[in-house]
Protein backbone atom coordinates (compact mmCIF):
# COMPACT_ATOMS: atom_id res chain seq x y z
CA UNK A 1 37.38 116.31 -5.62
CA UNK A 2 40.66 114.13 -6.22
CA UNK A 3 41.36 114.06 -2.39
CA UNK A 4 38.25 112.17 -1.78
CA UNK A 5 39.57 109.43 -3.34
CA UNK A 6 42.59 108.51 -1.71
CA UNK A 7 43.17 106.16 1.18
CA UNK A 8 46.02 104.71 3.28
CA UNK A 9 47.66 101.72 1.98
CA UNK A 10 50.67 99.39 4.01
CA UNK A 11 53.47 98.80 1.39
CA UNK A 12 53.13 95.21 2.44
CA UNK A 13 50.22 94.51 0.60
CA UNK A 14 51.21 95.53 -2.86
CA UNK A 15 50.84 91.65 -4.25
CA UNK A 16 54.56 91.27 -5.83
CA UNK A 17 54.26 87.99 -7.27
CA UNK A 18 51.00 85.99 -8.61
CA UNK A 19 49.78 83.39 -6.48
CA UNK A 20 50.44 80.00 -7.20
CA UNK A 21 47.02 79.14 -8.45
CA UNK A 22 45.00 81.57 -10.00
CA UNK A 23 41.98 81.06 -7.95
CA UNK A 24 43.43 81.06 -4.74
CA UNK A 25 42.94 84.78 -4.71
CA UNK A 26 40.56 86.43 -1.93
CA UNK A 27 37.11 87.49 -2.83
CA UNK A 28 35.55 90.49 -0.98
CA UNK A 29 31.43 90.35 -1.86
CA UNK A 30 29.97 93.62 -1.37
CA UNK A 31 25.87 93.49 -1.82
CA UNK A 32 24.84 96.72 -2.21
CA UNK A 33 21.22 96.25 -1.42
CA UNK A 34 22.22 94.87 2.04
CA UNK A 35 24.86 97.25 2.64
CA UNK A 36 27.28 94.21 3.95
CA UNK A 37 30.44 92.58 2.96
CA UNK A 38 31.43 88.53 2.40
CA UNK A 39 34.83 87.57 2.69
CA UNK A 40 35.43 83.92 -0.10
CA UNK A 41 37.69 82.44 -2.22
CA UNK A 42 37.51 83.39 -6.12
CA UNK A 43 36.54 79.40 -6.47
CA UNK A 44 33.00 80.66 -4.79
CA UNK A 45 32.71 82.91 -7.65
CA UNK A 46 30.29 80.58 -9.77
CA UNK A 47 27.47 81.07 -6.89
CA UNK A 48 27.15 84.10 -7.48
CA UNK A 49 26.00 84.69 -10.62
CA UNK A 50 23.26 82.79 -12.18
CA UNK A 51 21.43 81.02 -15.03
CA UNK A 52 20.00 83.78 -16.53
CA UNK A 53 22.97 86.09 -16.21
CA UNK A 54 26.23 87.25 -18.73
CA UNK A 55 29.57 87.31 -17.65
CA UNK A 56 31.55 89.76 -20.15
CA UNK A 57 35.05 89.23 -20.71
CA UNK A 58 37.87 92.02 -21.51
CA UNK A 59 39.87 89.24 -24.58
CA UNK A 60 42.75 91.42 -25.33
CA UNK A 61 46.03 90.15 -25.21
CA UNK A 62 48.62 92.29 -23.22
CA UNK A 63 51.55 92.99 -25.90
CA UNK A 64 55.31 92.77 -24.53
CA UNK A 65 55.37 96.68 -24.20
CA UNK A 66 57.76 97.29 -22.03
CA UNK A 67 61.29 98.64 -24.23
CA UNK A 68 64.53 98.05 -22.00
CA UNK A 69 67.86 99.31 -23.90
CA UNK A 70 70.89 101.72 -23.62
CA UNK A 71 70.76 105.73 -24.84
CA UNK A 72 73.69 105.32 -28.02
CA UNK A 73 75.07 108.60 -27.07
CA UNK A 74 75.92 108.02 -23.30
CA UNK A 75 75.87 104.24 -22.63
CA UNK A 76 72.83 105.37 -19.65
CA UNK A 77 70.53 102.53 -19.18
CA UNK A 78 67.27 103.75 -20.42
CA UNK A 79 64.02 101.98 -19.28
CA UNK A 80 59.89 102.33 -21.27
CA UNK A 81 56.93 101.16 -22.59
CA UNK A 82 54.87 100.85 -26.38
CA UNK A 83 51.69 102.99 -26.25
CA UNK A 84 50.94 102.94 -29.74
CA UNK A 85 51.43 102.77 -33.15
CA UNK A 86 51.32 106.47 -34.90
CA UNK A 87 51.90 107.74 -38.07
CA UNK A 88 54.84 106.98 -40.25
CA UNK A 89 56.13 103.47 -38.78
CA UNK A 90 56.74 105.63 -35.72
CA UNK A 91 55.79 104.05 -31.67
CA UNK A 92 54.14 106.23 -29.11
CA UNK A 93 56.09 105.58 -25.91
CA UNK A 94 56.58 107.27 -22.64
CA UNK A 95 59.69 106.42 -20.28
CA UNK A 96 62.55 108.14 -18.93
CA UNK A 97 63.02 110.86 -21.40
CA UNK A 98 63.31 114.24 -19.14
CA UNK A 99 66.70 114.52 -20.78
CA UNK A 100 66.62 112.96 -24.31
CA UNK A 101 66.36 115.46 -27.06
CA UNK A 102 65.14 115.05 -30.54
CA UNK A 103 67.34 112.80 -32.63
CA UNK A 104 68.86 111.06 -30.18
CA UNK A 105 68.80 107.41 -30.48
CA UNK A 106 68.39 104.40 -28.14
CA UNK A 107 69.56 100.47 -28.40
CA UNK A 108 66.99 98.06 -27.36
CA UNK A 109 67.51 94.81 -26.35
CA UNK A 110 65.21 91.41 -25.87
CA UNK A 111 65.30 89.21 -22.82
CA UNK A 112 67.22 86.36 -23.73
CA UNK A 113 69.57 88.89 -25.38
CA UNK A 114 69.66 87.66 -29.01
CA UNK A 115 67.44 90.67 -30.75
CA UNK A 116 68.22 94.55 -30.72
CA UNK A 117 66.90 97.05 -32.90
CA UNK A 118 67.50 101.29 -32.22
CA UNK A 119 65.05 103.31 -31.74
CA UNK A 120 65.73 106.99 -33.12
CA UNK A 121 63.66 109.94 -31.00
CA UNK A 122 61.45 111.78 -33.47
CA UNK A 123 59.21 114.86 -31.84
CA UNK A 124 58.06 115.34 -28.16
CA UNK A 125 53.85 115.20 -27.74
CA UNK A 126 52.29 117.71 -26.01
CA UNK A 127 51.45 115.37 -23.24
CA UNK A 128 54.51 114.21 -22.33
CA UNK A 129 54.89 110.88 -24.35
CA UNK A 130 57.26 110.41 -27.90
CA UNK A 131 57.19 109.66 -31.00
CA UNK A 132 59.84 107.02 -31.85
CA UNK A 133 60.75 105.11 -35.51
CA UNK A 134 62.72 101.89 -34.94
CA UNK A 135 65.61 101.83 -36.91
CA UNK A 136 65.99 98.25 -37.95
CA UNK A 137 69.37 98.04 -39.78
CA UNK A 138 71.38 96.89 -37.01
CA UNK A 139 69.21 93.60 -36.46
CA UNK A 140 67.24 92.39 -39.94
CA UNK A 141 66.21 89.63 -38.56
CA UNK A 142 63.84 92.15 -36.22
CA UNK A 143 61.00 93.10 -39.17
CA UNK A 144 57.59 93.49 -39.35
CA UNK A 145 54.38 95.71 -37.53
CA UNK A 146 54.52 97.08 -34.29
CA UNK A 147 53.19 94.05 -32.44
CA UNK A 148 55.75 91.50 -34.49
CA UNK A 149 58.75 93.42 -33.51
CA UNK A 150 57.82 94.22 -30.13
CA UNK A 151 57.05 90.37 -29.79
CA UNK A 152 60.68 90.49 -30.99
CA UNK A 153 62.58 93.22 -28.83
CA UNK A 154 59.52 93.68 -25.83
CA UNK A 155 59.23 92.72 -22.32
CA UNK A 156 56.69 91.87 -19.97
CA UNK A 157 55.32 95.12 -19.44
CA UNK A 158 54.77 94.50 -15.31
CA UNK A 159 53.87 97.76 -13.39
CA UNK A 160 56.91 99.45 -11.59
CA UNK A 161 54.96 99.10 -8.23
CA UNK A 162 56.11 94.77 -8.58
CA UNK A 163 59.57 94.01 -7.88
CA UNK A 164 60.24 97.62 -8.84
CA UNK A 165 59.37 96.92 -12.71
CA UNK A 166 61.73 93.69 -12.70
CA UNK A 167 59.88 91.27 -14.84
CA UNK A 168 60.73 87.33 -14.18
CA UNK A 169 60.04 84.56 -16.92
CA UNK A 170 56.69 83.38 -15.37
CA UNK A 171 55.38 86.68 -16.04
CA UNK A 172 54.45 86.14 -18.77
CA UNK A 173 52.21 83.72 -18.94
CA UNK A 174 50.81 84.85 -15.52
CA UNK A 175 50.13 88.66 -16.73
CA UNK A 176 48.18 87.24 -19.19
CA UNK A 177 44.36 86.00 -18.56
CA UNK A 178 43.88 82.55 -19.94
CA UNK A 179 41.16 83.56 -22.57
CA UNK A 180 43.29 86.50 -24.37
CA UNK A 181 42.90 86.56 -28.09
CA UNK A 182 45.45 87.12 -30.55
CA UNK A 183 45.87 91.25 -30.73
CA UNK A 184 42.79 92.79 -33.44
CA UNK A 185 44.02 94.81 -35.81
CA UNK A 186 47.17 93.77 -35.25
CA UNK A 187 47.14 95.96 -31.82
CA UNK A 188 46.97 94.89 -28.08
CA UNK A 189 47.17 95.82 -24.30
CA UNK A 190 50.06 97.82 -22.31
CA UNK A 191 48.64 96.47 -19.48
CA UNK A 192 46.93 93.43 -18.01
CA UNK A 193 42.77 93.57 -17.36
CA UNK A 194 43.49 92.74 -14.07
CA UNK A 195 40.54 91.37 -12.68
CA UNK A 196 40.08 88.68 -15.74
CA UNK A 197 43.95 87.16 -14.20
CA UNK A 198 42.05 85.39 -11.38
CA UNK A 199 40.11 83.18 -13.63
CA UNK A 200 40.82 79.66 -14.93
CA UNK A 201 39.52 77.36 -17.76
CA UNK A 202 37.65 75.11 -14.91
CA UNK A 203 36.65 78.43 -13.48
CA UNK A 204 34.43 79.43 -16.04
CA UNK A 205 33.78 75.45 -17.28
CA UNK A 206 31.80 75.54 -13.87
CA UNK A 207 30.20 78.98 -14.68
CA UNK A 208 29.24 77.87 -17.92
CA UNK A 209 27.53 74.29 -16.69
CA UNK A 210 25.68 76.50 -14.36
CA UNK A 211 23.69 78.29 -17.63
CA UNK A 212 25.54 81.26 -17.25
CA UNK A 213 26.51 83.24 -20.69
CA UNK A 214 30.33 84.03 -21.47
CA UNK A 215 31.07 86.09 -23.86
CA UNK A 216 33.73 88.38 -24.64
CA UNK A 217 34.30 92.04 -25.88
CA UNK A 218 37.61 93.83 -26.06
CA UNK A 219 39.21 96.90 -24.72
CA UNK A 220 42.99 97.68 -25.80
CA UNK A 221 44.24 99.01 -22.08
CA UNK A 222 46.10 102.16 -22.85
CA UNK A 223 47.25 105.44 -21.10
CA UNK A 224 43.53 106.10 -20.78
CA UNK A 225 43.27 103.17 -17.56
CA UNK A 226 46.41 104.09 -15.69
CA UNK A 227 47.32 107.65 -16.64
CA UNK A 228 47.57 109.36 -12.77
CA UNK A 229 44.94 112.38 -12.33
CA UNK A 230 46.73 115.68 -11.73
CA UNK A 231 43.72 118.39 -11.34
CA UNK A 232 42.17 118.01 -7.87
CA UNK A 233 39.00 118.46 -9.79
CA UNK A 234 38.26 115.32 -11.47
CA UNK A 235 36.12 117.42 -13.80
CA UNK A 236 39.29 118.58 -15.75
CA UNK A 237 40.34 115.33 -15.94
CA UNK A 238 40.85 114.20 -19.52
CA UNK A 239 40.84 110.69 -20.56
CA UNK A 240 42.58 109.15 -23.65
CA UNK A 241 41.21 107.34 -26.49
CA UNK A 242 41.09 103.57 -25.95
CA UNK A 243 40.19 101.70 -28.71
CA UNK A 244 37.09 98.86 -28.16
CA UNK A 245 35.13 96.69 -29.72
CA UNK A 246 31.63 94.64 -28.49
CA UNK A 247 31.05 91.74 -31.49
CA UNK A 248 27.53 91.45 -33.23
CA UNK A 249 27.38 87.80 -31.31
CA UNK A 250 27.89 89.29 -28.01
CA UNK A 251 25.74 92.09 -27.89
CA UNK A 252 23.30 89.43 -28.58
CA UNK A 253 23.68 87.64 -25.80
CA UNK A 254 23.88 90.04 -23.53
CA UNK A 255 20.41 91.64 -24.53
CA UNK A 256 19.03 88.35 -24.92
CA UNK A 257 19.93 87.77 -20.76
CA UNK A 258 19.08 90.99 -20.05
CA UNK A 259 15.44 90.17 -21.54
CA UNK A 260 15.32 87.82 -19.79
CA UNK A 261 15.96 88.74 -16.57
CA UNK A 262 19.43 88.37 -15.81
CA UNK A 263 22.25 90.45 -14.80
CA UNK A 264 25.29 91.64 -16.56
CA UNK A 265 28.04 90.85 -14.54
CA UNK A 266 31.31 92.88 -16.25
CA UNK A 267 34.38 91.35 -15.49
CA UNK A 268 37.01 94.28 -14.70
CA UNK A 269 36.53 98.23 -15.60
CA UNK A 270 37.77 97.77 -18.96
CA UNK A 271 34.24 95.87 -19.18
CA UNK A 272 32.54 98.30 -17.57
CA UNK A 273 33.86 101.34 -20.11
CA UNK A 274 33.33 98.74 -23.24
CA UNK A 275 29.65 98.30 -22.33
CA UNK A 276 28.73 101.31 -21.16
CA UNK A 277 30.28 103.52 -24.05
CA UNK A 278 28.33 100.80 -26.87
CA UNK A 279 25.46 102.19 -28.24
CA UNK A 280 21.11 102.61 -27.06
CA UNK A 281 19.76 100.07 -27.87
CA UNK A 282 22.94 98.07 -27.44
CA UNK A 283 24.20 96.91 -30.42
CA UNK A 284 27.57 95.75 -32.22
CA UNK A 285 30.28 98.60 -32.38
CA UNK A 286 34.11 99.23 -32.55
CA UNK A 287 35.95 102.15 -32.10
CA UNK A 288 37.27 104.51 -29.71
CA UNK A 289 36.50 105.58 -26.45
CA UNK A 290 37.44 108.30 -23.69
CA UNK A 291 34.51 107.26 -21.34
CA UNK A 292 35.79 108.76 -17.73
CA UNK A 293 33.03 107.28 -15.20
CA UNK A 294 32.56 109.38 -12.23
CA UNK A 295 29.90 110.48 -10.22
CA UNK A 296 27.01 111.20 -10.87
CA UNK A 297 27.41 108.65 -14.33
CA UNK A 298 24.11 106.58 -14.14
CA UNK A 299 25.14 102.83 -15.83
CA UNK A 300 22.80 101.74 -18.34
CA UNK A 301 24.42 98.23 -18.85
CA UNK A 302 26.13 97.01 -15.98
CA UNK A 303 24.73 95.04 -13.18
CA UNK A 304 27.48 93.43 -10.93
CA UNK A 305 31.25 93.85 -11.57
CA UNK A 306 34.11 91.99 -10.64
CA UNK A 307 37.60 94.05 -10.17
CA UNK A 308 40.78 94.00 -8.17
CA UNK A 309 41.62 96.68 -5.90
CA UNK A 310 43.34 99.91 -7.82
CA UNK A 311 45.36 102.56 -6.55
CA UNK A 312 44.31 105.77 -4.40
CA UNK A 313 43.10 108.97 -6.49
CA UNK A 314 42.94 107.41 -10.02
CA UNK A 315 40.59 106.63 -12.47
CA UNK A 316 40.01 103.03 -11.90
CA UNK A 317 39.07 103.44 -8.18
CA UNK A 318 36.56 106.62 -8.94
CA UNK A 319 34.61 103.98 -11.36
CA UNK A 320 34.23 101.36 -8.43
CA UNK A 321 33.05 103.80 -6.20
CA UNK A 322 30.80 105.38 -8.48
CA UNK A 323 29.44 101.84 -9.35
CA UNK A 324 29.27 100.48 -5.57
CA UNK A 325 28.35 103.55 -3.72
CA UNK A 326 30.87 106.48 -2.28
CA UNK A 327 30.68 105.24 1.66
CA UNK A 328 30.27 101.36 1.12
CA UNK A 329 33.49 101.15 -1.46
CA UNK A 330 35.06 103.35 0.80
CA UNK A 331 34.60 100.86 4.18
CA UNK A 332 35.22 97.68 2.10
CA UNK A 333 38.91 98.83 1.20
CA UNK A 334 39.04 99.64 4.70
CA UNK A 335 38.11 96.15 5.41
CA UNK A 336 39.91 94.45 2.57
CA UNK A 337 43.45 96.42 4.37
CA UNK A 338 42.25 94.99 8.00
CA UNK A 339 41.95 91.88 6.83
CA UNK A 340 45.49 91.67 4.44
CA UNK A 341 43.83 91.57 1.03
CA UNK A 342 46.79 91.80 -1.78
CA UNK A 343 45.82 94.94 -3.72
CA UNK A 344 46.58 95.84 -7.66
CA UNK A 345 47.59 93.69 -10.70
CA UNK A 346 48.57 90.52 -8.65
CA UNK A 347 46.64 91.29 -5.79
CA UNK A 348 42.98 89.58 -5.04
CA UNK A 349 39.56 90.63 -6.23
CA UNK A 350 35.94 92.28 -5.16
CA UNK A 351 32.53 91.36 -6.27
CA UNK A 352 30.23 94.18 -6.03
CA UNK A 353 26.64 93.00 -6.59
């Protein structure tokens, strides 16, 4: 049941801005076997995995979702954020809509100012979100896909939980992780694989001098991660499609470690879902996925997993707990809120081996 999954959570540490370094974060090491936690610094990550193991990166690059404009018809500030391409040149986006109606139309601006394009509303989906066409006659210097013009018109698309959804200039570079590819099929993230934000390139230089394989697959974070659970029986829940992809090279690798001996250590949930929803025996594949991991899902190709700390009662936090054990996840968030741990995007991270 959803009401399992919640927990009490001091405003105060909601992590509102990114540390200065990147791996000054706080690790929380939970072994499993011993049933015990370790409190270290994400700098102590390297001794914890070893030669034989994988580390598996989430490589998608977040895309500047987030639309900020005016409603045309009232002068209203208006406030969302890019799901999707769909059909037609038209966005999927969800925002403040309760009172827009179809045909209504909406000026968006950039950050510095110097781009707008409109955005006309086209049809309401079933599940709450819109289908939009930009409208680019006002501004032809905004042209191009999706991802071009939102690189264009977009904004850092921070959650609304940080400085109440005000993005600042160094977001984006820090709501980015340093290994994020340019966006496949010209596509990307809404949101930032949080867990991947605490590593640097001497980070994983060290990993990799240790014999440890890195290698990367890619999950395109959509509504699917962060869309809130509503049924109190998780059962009902319904996922959306995320699209993924796990290269030829690196399902290689990884069954080459895992033959080996070694672990697969999954860097973030987004990971997690890639790996587990590939094919047995693992092999290359792209495409999309609804995987919802809850108990009692058995995981057939993760062994250790690295993540932040997610919010009570959603999707996110029933993986971890599925993946570290009910009672043992539940007494290391109570430990990680005794202690002052930062919790979500910008907050610090938990090893669960």
């Amino acid at each position: 049941m959803l009401s399992q999954y919640d927990y009490t959570l001091p405003e105060e540490l909601i992590a509102q801005e990114p540390l200065r370094n990147r791996s000054d974060s706080r690790l929380l090491v939970v072994n499993r076997s011993a049933q015990s936690f370790q409190h270290c610094s994400i700098r102590n990550l390297p001794e914890f995995v070893g030669p034989k193991d994988c580390l598996v990166l989430n490589n998608t690059r977040v895309l500047p979702a987030r639309l900020i404009g005016w409603r045309t018809k009232t002068g209203a500030p208006w406030d969302g954020l890019f799901v999707q391409s769909g059909p037609e040149d038209c966005w999927q986006i969800i925002g403040k809509t309760q009172k827009i109606k179809v045909g209504e139309t909406v000026l968006l601006h950039s950050p510095d100012g110097k781009n707008e394009i409109i955005i006309e509303f086209v049809m309401r989906n079933r599940d709450g979100t819109w289908m939009v066409r930009p409208i680019q006659d006002p501004a032809p210097q905004c042209v191009g896909s999706a991802s071009s013009l939102l690189r264009q018109i977009g904004w850092t698309p921070i959650p609304p939980y940080i400085r109440k959804g005000k993005p600042r200039p160094y977001d984006e570079e820090r709501y980015q992780t340093v290994y994020a590819e340019e966006c496949l099929q010209g596509i990307g993230s809404v949101a930032a694989p949080t867990a991947g934000l605490h590593l640097t390139p001497e980070l994983l230089h060290t990993i990799k001098e240790r014999g440890t394989a890195v290698t990367p697959v890619t999950l395109h974070v959509g509504l699917g991660t962060f869309k809130p659970i509503v049924a109190e029986n998780i059962e009902e829940h319904t996922m959306h499609a995320e699209w993924c992809s796990l290269p030829e090279a690196s399902a290689s690798v990884i069954e080459q470690r895992r033959k080996s001996g070694g672990r697969i250590v999954a860097v973030g949930t987004t990971a997690v879902r890639t790996l587990e929803s590939a094919p047995v025996p693992m092999c290359a594949f792209e495409g999309q996925t609804s995987l919802f991991i809850r108990p009692p899902y058995s995981f057939r190709n993760v062994d250790v997993l690295l993540t932040n700390f997610h919010f009570p009662k959603s999707t996110l936090l029933i993986l971890v707990r599925t993946f570290g054990g009910e009672e043992l996840i539940r007494s290391a968030y109570d430990e990680a809120v005794r202690l002052g741990y930062r919790f979500f995007s910008y907050g610090d991270a938990m090893l669960i081996c």
